[in-house]
C-alpha atoms as a PDB file:
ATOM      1  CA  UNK A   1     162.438 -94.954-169.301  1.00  0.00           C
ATOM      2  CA  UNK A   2     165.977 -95.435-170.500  1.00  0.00           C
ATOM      3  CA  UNK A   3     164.896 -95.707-174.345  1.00  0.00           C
ATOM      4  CA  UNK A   4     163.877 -92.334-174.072  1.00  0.00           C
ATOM      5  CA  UNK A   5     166.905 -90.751-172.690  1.00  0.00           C
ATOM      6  CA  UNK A   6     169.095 -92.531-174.677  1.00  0.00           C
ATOM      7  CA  UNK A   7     167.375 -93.630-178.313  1.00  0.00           C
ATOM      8  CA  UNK A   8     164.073 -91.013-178.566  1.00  0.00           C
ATOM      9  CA  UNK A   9     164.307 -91.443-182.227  1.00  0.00           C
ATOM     10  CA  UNK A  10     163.831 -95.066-181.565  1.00  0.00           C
ATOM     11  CA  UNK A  11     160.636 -95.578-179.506  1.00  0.00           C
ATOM     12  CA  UNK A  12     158.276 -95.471-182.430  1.00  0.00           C
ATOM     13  CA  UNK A  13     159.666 -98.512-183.900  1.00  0.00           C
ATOM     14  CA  UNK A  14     160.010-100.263-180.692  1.00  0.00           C
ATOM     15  CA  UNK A  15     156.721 -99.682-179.680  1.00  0.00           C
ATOM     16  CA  UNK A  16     155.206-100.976-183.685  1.00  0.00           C
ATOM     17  CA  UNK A  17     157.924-104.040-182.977  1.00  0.00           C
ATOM     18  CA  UNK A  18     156.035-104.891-179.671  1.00  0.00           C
ATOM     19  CA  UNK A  19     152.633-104.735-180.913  1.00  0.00           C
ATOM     20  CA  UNK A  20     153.304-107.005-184.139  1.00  0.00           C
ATOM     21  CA  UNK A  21     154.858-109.687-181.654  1.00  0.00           C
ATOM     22  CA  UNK A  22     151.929-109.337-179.522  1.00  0.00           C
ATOM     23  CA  UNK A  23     149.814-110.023-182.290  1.00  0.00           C
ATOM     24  CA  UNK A  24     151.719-112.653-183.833  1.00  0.00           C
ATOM     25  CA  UNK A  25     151.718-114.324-180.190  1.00  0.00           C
ATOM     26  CA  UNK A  26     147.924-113.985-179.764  1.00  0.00           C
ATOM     27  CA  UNK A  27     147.537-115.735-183.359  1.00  0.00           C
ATOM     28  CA  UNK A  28     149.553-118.452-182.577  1.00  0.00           C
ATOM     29  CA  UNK A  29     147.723-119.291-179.209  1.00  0.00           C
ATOM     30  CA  UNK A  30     143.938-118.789-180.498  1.00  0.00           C
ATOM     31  CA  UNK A  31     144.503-121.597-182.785  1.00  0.00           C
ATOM     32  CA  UNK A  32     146.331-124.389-181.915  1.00  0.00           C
ATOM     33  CA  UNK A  33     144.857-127.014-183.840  1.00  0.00           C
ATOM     34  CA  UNK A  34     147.059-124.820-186.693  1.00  0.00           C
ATOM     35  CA  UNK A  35     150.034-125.864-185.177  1.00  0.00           C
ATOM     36  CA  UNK A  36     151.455-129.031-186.796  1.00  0.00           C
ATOM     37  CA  UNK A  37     153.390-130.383-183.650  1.00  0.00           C
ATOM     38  CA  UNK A  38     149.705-129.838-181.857  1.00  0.00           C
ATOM     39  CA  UNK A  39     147.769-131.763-184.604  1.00  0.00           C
ATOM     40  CA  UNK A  40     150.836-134.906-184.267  1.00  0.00           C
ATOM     41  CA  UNK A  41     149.935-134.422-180.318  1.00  0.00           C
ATOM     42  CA  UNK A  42     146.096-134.885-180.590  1.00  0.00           C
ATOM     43  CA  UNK A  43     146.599-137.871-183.486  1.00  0.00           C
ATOM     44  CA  UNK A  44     149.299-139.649-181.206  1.00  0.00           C
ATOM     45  CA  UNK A  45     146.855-139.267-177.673  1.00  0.00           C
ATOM     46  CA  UNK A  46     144.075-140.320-180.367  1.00  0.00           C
ATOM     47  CA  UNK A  47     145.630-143.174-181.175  1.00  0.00           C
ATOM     48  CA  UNK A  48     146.746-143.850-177.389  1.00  0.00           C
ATOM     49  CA  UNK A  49     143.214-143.820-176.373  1.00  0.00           C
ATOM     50  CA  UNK A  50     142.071-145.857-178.944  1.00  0.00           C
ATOM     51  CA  UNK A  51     144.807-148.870-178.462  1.00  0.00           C
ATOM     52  CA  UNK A  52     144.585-149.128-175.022  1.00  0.00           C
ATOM     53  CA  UNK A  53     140.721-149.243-174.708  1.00  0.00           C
ATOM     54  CA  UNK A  54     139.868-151.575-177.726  1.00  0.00           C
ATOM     55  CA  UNK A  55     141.929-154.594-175.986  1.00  0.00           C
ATOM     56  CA  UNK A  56     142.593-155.423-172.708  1.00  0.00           C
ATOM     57  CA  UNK A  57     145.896-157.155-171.878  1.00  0.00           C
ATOM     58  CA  UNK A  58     145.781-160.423-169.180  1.00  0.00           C
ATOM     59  CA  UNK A  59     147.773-160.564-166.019  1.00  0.00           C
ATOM     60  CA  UNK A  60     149.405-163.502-167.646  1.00  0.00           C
ATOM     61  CA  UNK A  61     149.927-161.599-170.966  1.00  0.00           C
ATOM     62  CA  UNK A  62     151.748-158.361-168.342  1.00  0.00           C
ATOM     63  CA  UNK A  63     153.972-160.959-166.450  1.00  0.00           C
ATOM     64  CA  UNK A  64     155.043-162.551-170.059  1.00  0.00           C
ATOM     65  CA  UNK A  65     155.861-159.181-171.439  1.00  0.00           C
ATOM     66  CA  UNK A  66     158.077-158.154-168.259  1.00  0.00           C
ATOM     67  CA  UNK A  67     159.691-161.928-168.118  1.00  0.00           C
ATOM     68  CA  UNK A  68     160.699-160.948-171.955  1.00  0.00           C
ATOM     69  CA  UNK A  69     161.684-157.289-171.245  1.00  0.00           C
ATOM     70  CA  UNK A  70     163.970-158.722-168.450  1.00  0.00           C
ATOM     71  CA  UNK A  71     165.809-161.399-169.886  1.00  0.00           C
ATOM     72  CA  UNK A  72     166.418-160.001-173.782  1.00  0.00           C
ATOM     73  CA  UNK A  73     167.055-156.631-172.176  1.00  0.00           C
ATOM     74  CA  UNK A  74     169.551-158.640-169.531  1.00  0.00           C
ATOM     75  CA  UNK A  75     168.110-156.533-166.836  1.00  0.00           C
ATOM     76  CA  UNK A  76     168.815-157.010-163.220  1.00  0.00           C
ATOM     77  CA  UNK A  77     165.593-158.845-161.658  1.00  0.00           C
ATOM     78  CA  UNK A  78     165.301-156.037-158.722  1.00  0.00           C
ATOM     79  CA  UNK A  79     164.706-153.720-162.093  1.00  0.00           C
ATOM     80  CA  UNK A  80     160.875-154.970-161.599  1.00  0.00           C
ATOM     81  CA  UNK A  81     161.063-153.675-157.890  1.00  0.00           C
ATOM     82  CA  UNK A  82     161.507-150.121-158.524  1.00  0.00           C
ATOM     83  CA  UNK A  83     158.943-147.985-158.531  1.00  0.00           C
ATOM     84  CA  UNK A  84     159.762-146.064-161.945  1.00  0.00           C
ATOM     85  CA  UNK A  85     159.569-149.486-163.362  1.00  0.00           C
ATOM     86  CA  UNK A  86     155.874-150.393-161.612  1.00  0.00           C
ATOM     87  CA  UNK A  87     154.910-146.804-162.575  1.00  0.00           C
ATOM     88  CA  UNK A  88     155.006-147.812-166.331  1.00  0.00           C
ATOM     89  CA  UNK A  89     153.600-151.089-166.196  1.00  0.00           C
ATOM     90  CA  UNK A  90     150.461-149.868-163.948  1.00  0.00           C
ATOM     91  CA  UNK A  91     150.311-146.807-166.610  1.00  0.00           C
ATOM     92  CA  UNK A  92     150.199-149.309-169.720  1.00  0.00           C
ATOM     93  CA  UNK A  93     148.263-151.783-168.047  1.00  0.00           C
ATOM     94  CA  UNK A  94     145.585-150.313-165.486  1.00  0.00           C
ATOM     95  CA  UNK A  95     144.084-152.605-163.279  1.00  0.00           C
ATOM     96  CA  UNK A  96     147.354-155.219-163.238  1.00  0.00           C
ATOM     97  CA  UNK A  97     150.199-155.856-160.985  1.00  0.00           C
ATOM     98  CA  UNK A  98     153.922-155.946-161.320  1.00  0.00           C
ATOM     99  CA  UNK A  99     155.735-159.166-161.192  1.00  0.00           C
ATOM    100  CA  UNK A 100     157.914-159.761-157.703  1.00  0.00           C
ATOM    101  CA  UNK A 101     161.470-161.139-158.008  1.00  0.00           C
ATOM    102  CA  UNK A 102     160.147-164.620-156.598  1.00  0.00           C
ATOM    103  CA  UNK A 103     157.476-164.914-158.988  1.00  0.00           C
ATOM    104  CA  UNK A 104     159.864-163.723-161.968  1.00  0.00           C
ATOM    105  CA  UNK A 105     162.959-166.551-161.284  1.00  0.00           C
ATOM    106  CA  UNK A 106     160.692-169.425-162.069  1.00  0.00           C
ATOM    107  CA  UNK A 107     158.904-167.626-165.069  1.00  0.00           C
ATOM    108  CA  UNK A 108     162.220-167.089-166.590  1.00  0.00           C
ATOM    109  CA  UNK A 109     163.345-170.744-166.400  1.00  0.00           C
ATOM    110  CA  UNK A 110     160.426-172.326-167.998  1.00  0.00           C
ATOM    111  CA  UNK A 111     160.378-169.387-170.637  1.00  0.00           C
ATOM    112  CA  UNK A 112     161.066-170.482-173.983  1.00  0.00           C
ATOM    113  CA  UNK A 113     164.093-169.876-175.787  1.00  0.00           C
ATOM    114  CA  UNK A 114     162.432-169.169-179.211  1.00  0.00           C
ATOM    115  CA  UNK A 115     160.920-165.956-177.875  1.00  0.00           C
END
């Protein structure tokens, strides 16, 4: 070891300095509930879960959502045609389908201006 060759005063403390970060590493992992950032974690997926299974959204209520999205975000229609895009919409809304660019012209015609 080069510590030895070099430093042999110094190996005592080096070896006390890597068992107290062992320990303090082996703390911080056996309870992560401790952990602030972990506790906003489990509140935010708590609150996740509980949102998304107490109401159900509509395929109507998914296409109005992404009609709005497009037009106040002045999106380019293909945006609903790529697959990032479908990824989120499936994620939020299980179970529903992504508008098309044909279905998604007319919708934003007859949408309201007030919204």
């Amino acid at each position: 070891m080069i510590l030895q060759r070099i430093h042999p005063s110094l190996i005592s403390d080096y070896k006390s300095h890597k068992d107290n970060t062992t320990t303090r590493i082996l703390k911080r992992s056996a309870e992560p509930a401790s952990c602030p950032t972990a506790t906003k974690k489990m509140r935010v997926q708590a609150l996740l879960t509980a949102s998304s299974s107490s109401r159900a959204v509509s395929q109507e209520e998914v296409d109005q959502l992404v009609t709005r999205y497009i037009v106040k975000a002045i999106c380019s229609l293909s945006s609903v045609e790529k697959e990032s895009f479908i990824d989120v919409v499936e994620g939020l809304a299980p179970g529903r389908t992504v508008l098309t660019r044909k279905k998604l012209c007319p919708l934003i015609f007859i949408m309201p201006t007030s919204q």
